[in-house]
N, C-alpha and C. Protein backbone atom coordinates (compact mmCIF):
# COMPACT_ATOMS: atom_id res chain seq x y z
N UNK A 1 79.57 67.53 -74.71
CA UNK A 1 79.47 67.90 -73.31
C UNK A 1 79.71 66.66 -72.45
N UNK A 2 80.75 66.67 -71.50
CA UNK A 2 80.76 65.35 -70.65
C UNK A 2 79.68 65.54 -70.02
N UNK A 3 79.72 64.07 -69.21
CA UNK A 3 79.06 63.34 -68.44
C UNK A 3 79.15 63.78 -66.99
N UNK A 4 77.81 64.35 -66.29
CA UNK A 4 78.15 65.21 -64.52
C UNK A 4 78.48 63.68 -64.02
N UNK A 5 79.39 63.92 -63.16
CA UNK A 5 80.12 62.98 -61.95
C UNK A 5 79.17 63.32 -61.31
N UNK A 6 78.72 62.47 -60.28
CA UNK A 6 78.12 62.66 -58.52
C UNK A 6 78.97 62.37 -58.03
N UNK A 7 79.50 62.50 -56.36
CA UNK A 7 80.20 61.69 -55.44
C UNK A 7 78.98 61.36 -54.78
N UNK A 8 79.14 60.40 -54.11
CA UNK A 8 78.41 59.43 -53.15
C UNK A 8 77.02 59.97 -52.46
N UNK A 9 77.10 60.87 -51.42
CA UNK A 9 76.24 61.55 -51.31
C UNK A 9 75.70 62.48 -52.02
N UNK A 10 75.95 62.76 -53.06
CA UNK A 10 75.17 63.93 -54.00
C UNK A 10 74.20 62.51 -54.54
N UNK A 11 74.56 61.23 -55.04
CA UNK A 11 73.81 60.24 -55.58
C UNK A 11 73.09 59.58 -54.76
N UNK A 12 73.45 59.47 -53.67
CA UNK A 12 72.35 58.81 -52.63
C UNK A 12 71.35 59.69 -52.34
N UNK A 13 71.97 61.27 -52.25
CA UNK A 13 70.65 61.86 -51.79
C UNK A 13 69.60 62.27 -53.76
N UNK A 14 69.65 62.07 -54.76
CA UNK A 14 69.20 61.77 -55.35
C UNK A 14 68.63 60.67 -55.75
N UNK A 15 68.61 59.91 -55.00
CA UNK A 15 68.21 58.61 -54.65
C UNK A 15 67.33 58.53 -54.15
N UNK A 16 66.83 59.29 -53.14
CA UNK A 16 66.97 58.83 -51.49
C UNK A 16 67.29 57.28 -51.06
N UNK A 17 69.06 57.55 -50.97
CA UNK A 17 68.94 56.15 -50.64
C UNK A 17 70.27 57.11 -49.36
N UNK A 18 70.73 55.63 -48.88
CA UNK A 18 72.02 55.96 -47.91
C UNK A 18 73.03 55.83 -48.57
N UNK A 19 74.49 56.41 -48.07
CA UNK A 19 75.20 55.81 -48.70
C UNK A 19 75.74 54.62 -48.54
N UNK A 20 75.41 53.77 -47.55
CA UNK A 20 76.49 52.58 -47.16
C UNK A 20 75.18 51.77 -47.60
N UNK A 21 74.20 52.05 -48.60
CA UNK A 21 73.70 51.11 -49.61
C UNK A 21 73.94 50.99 -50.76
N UNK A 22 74.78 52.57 -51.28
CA UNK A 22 75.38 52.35 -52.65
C UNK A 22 76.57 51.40 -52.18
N UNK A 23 77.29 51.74 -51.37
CA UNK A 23 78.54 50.65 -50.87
C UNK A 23 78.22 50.02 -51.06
N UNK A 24 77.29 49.05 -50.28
CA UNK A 24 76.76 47.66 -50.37
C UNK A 24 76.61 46.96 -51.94
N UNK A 25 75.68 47.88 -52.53
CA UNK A 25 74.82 47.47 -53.95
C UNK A 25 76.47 46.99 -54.69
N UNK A 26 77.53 47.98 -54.52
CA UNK A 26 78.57 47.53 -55.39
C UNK A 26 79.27 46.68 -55.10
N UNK A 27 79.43 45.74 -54.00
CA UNK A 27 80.00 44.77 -54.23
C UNK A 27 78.89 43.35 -54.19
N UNK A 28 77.58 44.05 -54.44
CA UNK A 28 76.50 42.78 -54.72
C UNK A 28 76.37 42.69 -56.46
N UNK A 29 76.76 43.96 -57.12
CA UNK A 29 76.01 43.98 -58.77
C UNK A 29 77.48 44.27 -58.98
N UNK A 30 78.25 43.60 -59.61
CA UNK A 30 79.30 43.71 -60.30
C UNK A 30 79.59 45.00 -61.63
N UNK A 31 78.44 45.12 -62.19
CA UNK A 31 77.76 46.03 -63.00
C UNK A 31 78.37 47.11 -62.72
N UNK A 32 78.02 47.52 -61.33
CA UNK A 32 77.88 48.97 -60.45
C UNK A 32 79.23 49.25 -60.16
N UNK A 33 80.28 49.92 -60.71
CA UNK A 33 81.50 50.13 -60.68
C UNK A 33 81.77 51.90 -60.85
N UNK A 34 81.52 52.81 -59.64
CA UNK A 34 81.92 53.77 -60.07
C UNK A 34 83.53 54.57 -60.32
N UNK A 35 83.32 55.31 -60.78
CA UNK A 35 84.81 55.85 -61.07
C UNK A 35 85.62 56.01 -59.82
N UNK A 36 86.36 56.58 -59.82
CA UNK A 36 87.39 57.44 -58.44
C UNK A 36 88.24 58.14 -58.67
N UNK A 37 88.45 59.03 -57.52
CA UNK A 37 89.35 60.14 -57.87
C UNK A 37 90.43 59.57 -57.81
N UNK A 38 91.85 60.36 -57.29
CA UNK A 38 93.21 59.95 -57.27
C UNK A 38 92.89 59.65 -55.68
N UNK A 39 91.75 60.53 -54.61
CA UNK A 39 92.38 60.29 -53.21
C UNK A 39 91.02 58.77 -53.19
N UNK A 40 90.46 58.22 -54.21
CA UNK A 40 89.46 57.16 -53.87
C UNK A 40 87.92 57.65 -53.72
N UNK A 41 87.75 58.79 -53.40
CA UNK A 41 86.03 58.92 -54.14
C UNK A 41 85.67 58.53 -55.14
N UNK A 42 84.31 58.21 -54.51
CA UNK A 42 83.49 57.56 -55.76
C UNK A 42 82.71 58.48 -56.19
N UNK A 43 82.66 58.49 -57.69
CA UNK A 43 82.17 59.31 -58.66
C UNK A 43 80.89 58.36 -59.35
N UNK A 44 80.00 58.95 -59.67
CA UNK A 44 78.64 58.04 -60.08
C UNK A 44 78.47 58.75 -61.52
N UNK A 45 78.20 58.43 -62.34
CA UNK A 45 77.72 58.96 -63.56
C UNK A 45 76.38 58.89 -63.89
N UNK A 46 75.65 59.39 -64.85
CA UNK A 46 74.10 59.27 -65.31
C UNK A 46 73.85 57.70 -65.43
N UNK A 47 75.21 57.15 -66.05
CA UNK A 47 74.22 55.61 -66.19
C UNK A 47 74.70 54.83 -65.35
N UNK A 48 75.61 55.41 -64.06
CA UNK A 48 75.57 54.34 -62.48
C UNK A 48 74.51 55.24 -62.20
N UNK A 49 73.53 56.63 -62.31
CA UNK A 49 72.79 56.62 -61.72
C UNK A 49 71.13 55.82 -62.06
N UNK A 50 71.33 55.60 -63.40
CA UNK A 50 69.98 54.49 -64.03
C UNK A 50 70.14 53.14 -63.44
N UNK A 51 71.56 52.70 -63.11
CA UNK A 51 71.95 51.55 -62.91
C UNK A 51 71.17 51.32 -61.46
N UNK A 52 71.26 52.06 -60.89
CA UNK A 52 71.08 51.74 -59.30
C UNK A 52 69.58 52.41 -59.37
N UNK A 53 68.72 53.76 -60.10
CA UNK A 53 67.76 53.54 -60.02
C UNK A 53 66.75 51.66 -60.35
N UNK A 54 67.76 51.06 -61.53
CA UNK A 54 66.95 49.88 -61.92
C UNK A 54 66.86 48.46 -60.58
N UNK A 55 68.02 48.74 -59.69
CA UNK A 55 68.21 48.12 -58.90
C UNK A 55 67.72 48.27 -57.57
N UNK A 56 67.41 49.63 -57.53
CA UNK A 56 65.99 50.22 -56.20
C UNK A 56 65.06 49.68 -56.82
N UNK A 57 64.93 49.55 -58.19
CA UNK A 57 63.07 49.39 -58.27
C UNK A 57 62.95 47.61 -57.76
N UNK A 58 63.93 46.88 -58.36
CA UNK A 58 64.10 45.97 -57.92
C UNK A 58 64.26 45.26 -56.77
N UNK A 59 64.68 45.52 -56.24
CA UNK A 59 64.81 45.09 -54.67
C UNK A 59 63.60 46.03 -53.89
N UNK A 60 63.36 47.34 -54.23
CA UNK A 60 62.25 47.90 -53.21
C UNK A 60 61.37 47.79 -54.10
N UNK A 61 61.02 47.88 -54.90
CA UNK A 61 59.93 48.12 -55.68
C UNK A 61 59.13 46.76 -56.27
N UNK A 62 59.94 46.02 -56.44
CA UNK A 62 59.15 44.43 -57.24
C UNK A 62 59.33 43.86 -55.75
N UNK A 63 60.29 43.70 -54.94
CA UNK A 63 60.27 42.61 -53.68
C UNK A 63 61.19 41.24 -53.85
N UNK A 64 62.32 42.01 -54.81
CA UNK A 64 62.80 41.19 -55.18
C UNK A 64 64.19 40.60 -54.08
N UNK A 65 64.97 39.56 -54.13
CA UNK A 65 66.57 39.40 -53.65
C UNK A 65 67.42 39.97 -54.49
N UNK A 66 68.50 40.19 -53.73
CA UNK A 66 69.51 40.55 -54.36
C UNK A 66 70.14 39.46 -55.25
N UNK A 67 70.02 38.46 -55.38
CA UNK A 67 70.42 37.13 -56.16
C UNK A 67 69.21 37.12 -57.01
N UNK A 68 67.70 37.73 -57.10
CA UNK A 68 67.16 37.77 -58.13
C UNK A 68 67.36 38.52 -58.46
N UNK A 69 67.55 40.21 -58.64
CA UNK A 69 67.75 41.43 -59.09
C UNK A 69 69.33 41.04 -59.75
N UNK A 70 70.15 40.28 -59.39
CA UNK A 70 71.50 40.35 -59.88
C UNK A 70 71.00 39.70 -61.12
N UNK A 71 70.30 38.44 -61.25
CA UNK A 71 69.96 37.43 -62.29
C UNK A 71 69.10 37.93 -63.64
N UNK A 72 68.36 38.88 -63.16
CA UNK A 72 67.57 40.18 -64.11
C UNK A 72 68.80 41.25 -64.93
N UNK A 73 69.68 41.83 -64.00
CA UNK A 73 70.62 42.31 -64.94
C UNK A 73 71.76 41.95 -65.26
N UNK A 74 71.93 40.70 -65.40
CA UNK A 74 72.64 39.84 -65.82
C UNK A 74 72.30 38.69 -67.26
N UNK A 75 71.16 38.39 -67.22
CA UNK A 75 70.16 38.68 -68.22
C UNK A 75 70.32 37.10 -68.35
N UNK A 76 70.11 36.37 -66.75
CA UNK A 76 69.70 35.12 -66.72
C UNK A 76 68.22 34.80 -66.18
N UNK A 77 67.95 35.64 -65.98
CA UNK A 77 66.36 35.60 -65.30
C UNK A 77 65.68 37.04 -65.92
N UNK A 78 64.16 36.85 -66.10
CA UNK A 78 63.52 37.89 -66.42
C UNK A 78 62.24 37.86 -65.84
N UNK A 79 61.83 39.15 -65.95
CA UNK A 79 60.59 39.62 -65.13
C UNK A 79 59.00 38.75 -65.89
N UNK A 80 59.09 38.17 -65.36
CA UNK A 80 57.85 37.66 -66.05
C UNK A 80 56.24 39.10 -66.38
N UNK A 81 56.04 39.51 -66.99
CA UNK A 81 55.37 40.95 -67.21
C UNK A 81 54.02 40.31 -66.46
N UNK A 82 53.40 39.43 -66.96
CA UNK A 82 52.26 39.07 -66.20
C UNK A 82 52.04 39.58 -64.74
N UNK A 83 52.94 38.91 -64.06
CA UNK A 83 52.87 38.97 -62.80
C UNK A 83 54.39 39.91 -62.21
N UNK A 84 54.22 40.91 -62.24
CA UNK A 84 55.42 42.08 -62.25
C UNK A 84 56.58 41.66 -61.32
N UNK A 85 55.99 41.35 -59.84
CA UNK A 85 56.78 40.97 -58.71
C UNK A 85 57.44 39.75 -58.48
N UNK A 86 56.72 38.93 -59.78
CA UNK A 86 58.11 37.83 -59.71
C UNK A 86 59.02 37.99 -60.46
N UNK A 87 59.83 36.97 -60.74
CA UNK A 87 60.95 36.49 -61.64
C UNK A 87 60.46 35.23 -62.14
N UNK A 88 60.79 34.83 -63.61
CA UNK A 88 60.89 33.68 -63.91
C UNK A 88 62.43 33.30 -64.31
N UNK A 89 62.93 32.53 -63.41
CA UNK A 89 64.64 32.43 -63.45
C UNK A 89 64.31 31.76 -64.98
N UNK A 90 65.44 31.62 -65.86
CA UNK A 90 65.94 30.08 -66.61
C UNK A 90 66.42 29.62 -66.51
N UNK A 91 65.72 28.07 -66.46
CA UNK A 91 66.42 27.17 -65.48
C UNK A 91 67.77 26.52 -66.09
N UNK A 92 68.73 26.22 -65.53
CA UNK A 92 69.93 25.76 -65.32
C UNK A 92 69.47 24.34 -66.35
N UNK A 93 70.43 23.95 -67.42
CA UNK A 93 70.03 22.63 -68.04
C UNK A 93 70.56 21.67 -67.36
N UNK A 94 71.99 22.06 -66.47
CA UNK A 94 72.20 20.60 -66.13
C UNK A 94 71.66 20.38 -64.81
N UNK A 95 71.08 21.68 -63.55
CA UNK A 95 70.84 21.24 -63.04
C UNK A 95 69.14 20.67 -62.77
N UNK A 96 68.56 20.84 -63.98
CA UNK A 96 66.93 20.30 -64.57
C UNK A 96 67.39 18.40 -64.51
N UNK A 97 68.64 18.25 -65.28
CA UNK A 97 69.02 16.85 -65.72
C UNK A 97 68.80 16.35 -64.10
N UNK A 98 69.88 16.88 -63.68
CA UNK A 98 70.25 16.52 -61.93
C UNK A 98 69.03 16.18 -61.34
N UNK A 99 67.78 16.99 -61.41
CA UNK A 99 66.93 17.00 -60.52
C UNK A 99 66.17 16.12 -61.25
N UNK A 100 65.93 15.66 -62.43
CA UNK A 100 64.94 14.61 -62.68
C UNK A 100 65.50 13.82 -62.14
N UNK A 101 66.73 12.77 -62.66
CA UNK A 101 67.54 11.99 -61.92
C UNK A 101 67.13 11.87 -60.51
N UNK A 102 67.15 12.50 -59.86
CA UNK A 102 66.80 12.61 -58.17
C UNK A 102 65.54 11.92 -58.14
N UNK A 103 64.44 13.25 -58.90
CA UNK A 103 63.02 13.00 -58.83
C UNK A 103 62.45 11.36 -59.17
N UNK A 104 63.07 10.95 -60.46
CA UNK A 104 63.06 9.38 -60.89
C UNK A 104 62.96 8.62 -59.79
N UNK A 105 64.63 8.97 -59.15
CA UNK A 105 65.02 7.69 -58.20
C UNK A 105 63.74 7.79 -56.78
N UNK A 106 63.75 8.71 -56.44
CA UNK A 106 62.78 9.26 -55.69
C UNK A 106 61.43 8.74 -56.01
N UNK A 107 61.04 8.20 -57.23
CA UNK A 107 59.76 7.76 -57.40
C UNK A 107 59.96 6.18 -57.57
N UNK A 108 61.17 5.81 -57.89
CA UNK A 108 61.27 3.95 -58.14
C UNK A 108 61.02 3.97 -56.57
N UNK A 109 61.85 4.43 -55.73
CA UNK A 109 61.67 4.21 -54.20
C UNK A 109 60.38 3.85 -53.83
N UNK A 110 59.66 4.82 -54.20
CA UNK A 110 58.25 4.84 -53.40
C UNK A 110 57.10 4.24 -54.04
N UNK A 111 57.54 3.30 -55.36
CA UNK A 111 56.65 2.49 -55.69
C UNK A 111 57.25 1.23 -55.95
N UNK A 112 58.33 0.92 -55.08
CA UNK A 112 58.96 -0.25 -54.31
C UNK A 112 58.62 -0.63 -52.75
N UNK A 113 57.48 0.40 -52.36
CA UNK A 113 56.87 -0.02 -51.11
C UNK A 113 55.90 -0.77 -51.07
């Protein structure tokens, strides 16, 4: 049995969202790519519709950014479970290197006063 298509408003209003937030969401989550017809409707499927439920809970529901919610399903940052509403990013190695470097010089300075 295929997969039900939505167009736009059949998925937003299963949502309750708008539609010029599914617009939006897709050119923020790369992920979120729905189909189209020949005249350019967008068609949503069951798992653009999980996709964008995971991305409401995220942005409305944890309090998250859209640069953290992208980093969660992208699967560079994760929800720390403890504390639900944050993120614990992982951090960047080179830019950890960068910032000691800084932090160092930043401390010879101030115990050269």
């Amino acid at each position: 049995m295929p997969e039900k298509n939505y167009r736009i408003g059949e998925a937003a209003e299963l949502l309750n969202l708008k539609t010029h937030v599914l617009r939006f969401w897709e050119t923020e989550f790369p992920q979120l790519a729905p189909l189209r017809t020949d005249k350019g409707q967008r068609l949503y499927t069951e798992s653009h519709l999980a996709l964008l439920r995971r991305i409401r809970q995220l942005l409305h529901e944890q309090g998250m950014t859209i640069e953290g919610a992208r980093r969660v399903l992208e699967g560079s940052a994760v929800l720390d479970e403890n504390l639900p509403e944050r993120v614990a990013a992982v951090p960047d190695p080179a830019f950890m290197q960068m910032l000691k470097r800084e932090l160092t010089s930043v401390r010879r300075l101030l115990a050269g006063q």
